[in-house]
C-alpha atoms as a PDB file:
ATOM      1  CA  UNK A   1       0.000   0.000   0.000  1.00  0.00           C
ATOM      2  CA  UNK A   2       2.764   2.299   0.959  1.00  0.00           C
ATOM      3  CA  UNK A   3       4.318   2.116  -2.861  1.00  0.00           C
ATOM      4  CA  UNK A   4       1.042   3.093  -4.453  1.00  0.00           C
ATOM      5  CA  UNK A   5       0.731   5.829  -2.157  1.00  0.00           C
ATOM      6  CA  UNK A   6       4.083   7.201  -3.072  1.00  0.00           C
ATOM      7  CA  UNK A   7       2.976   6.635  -6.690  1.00  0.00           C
ATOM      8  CA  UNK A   8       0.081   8.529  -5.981  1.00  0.00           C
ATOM      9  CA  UNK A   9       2.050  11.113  -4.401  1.00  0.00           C
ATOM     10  CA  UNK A  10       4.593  11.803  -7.408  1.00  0.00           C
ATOM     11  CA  UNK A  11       1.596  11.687  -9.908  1.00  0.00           C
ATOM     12  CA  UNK A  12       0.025  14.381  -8.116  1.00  0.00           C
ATOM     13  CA  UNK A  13       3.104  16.459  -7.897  1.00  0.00           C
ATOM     14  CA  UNK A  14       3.528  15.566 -11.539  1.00  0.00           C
ATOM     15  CA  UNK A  15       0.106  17.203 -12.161  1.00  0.00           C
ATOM     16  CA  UNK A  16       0.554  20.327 -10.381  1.00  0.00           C
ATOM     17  CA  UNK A  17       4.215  21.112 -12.507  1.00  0.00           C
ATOM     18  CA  UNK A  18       2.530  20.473 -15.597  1.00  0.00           C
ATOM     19  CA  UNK A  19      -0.270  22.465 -14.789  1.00  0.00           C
ATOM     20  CA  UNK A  20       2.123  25.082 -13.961  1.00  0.00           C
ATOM     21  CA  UNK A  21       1.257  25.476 -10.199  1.00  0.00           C
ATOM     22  CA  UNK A  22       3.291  26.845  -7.575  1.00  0.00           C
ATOM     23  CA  UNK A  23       3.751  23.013  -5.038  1.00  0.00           C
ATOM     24  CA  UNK A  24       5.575  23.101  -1.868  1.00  0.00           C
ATOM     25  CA  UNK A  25       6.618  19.543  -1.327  1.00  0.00           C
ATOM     26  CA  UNK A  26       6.035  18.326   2.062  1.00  0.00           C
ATOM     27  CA  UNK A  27       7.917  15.502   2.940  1.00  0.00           C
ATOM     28  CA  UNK A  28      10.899  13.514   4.960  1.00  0.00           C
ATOM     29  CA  UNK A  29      10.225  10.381   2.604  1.00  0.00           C
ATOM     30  CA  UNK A  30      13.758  10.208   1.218  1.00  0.00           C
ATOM     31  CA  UNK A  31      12.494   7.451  -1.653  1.00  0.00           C
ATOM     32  CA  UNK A  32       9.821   9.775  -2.329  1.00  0.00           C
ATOM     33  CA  UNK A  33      12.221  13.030  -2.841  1.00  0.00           C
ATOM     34  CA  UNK A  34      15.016  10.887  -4.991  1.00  0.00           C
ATOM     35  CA  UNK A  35      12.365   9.980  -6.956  1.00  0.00           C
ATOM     36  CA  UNK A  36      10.888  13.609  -7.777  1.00  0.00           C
ATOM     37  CA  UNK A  37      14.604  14.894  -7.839  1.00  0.00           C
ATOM     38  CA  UNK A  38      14.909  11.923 -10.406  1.00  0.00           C
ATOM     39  CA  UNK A  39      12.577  12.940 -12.814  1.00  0.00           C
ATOM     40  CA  UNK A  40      13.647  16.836 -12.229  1.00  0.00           C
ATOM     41  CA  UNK A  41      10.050  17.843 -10.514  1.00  0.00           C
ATOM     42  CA  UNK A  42      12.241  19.321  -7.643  1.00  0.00           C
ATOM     43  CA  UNK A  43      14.293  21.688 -10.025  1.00  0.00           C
ATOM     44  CA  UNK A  44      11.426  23.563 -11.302  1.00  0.00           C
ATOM     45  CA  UNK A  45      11.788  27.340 -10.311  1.00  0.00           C
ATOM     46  CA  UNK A  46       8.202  26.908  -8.969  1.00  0.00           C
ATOM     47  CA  UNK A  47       8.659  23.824  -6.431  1.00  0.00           C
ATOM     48  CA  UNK A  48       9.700  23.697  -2.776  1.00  0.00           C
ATOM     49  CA  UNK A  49      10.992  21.710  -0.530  1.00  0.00           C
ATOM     50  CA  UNK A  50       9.827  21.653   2.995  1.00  0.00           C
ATOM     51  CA  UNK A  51      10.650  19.828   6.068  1.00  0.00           C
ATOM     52  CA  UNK A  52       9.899  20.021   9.999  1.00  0.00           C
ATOM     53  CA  UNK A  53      12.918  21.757  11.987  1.00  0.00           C
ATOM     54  CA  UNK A  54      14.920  18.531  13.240  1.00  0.00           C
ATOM     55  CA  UNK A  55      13.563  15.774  11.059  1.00  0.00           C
ATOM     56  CA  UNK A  56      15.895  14.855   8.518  1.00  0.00           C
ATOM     57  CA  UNK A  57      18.406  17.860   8.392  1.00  0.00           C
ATOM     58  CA  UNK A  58      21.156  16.307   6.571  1.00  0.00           C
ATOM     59  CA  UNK A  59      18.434  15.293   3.915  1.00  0.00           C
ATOM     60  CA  UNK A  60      17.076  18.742   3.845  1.00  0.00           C
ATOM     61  CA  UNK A  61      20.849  19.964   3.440  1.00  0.00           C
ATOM     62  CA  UNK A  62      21.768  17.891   0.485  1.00  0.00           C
ATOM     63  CA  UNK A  63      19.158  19.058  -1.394  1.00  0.00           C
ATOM     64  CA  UNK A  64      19.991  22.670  -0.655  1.00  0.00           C
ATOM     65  CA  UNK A  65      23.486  21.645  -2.033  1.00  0.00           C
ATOM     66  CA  UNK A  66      21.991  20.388  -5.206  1.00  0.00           C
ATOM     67  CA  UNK A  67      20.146  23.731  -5.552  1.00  0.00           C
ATOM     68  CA  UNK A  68      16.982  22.781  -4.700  1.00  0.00           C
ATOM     69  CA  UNK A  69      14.359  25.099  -3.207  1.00  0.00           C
ATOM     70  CA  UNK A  70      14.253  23.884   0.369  1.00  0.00           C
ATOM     71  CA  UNK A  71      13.002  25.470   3.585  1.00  0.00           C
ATOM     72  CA  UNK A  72      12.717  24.538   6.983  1.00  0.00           C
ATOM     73  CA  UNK A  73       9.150  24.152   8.069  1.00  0.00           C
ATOM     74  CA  UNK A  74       8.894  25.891  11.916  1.00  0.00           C
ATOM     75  CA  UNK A  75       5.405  25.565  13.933  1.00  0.00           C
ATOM     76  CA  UNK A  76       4.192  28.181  16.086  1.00  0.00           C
ATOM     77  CA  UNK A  77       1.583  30.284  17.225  1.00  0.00           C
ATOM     78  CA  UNK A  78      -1.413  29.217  20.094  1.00  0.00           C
ATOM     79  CA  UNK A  79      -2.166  25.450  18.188  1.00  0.00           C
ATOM     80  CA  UNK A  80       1.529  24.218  17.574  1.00  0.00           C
ATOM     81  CA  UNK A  81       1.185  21.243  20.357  1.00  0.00           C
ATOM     82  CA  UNK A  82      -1.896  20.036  18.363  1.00  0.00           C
ATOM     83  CA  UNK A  83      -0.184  20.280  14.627  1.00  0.00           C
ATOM     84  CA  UNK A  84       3.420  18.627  16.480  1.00  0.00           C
ATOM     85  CA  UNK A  85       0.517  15.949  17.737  1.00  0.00           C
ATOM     86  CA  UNK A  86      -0.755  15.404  14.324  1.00  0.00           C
ATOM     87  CA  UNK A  87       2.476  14.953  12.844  1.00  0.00           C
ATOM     88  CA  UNK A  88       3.667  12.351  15.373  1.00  0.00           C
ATOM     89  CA  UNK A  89       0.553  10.372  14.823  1.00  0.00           C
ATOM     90  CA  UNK A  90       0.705  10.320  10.916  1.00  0.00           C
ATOM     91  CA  UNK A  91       4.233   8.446  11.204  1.00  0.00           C
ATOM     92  CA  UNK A  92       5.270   7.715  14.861  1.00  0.00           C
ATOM     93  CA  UNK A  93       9.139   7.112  13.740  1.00  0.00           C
ATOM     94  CA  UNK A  94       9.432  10.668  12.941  1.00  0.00           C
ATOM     95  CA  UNK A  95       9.498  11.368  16.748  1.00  0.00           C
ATOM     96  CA  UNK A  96      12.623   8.961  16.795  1.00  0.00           C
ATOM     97  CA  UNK A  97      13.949  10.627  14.168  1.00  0.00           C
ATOM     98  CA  UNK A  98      13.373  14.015  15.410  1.00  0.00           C
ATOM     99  CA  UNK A  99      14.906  12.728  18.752  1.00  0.00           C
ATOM    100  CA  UNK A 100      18.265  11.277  17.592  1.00  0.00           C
ATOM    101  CA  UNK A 101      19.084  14.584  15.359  1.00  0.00           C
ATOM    102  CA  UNK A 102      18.575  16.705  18.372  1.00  0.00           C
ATOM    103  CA  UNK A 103      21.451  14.376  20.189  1.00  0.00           C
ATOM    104  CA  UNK A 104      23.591  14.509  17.727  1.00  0.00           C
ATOM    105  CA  UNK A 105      23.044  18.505  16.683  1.00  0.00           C
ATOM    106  CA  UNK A 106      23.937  18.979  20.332  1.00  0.00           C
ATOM    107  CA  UNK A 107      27.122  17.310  20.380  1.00  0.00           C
ATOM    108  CA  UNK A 108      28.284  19.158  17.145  1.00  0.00           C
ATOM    109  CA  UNK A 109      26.543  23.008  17.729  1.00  0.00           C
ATOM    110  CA  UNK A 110      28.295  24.172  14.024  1.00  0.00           C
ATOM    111  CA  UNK A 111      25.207  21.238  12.374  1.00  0.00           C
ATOM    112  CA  UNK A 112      22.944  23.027  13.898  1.00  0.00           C
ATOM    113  CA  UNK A 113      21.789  26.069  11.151  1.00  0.00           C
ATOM    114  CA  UNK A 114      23.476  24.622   8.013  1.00  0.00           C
ATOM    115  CA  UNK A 115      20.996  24.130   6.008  1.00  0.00           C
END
């Protein structure tokens, strides 16, 4: 099921380019962004790439160094616990994830803002 959802997925950001629409692409699913880098989707001068603050930074960083449109996706404001929440519940591992970078930014503080 997973595989025809990321099919699903890269056919809809197929779509969007060839409609000529403005797509930030929300994801940490590495297969999923090799695959759009791939077939150039992510070099179009109207795609983004955006990513949670601590999930996958050296991801988010390598695609920065291939000059792709990436930012880093920040929550705030009176409702972040219940987006953070969300998140977590849509893929549980991204907690883990989250988790482990945060060690390992804090043993190497120059990681931190690179990307």
């Amino acid at each position: 099921m997973q595989v025809m959802s990321e099919e699903r997925y890269i056919d809809f950001v197929s779509m969007c380019i060839n409609s000529n629409h403005s797509l930030s692409v929300a994801t940490h699913d590495e297969n999923i962004l090799m695959d759009l880098k791939a077939k150039g989707f992510l070099y179009s001068p109207n795609v983004e790439v955006e990513m949670l603050d601590g999930v996958r930074p050296d991801l988010l960083k390598s695609l920065k160094e291939d000059n792709i449109q990436a930012k880093v996706y920040v929550t705030y404001g009176s409702e972040w616990y219940l987006y953070l929440v969300h998140r977590i519940a849509e893929y549980p591992p991204n907690i883990y994830i989250f988790i482990s970078n945060m060690i390992e930014q804090n043993t190497d503080r120059e990681k931190i803002h690179t990307y």
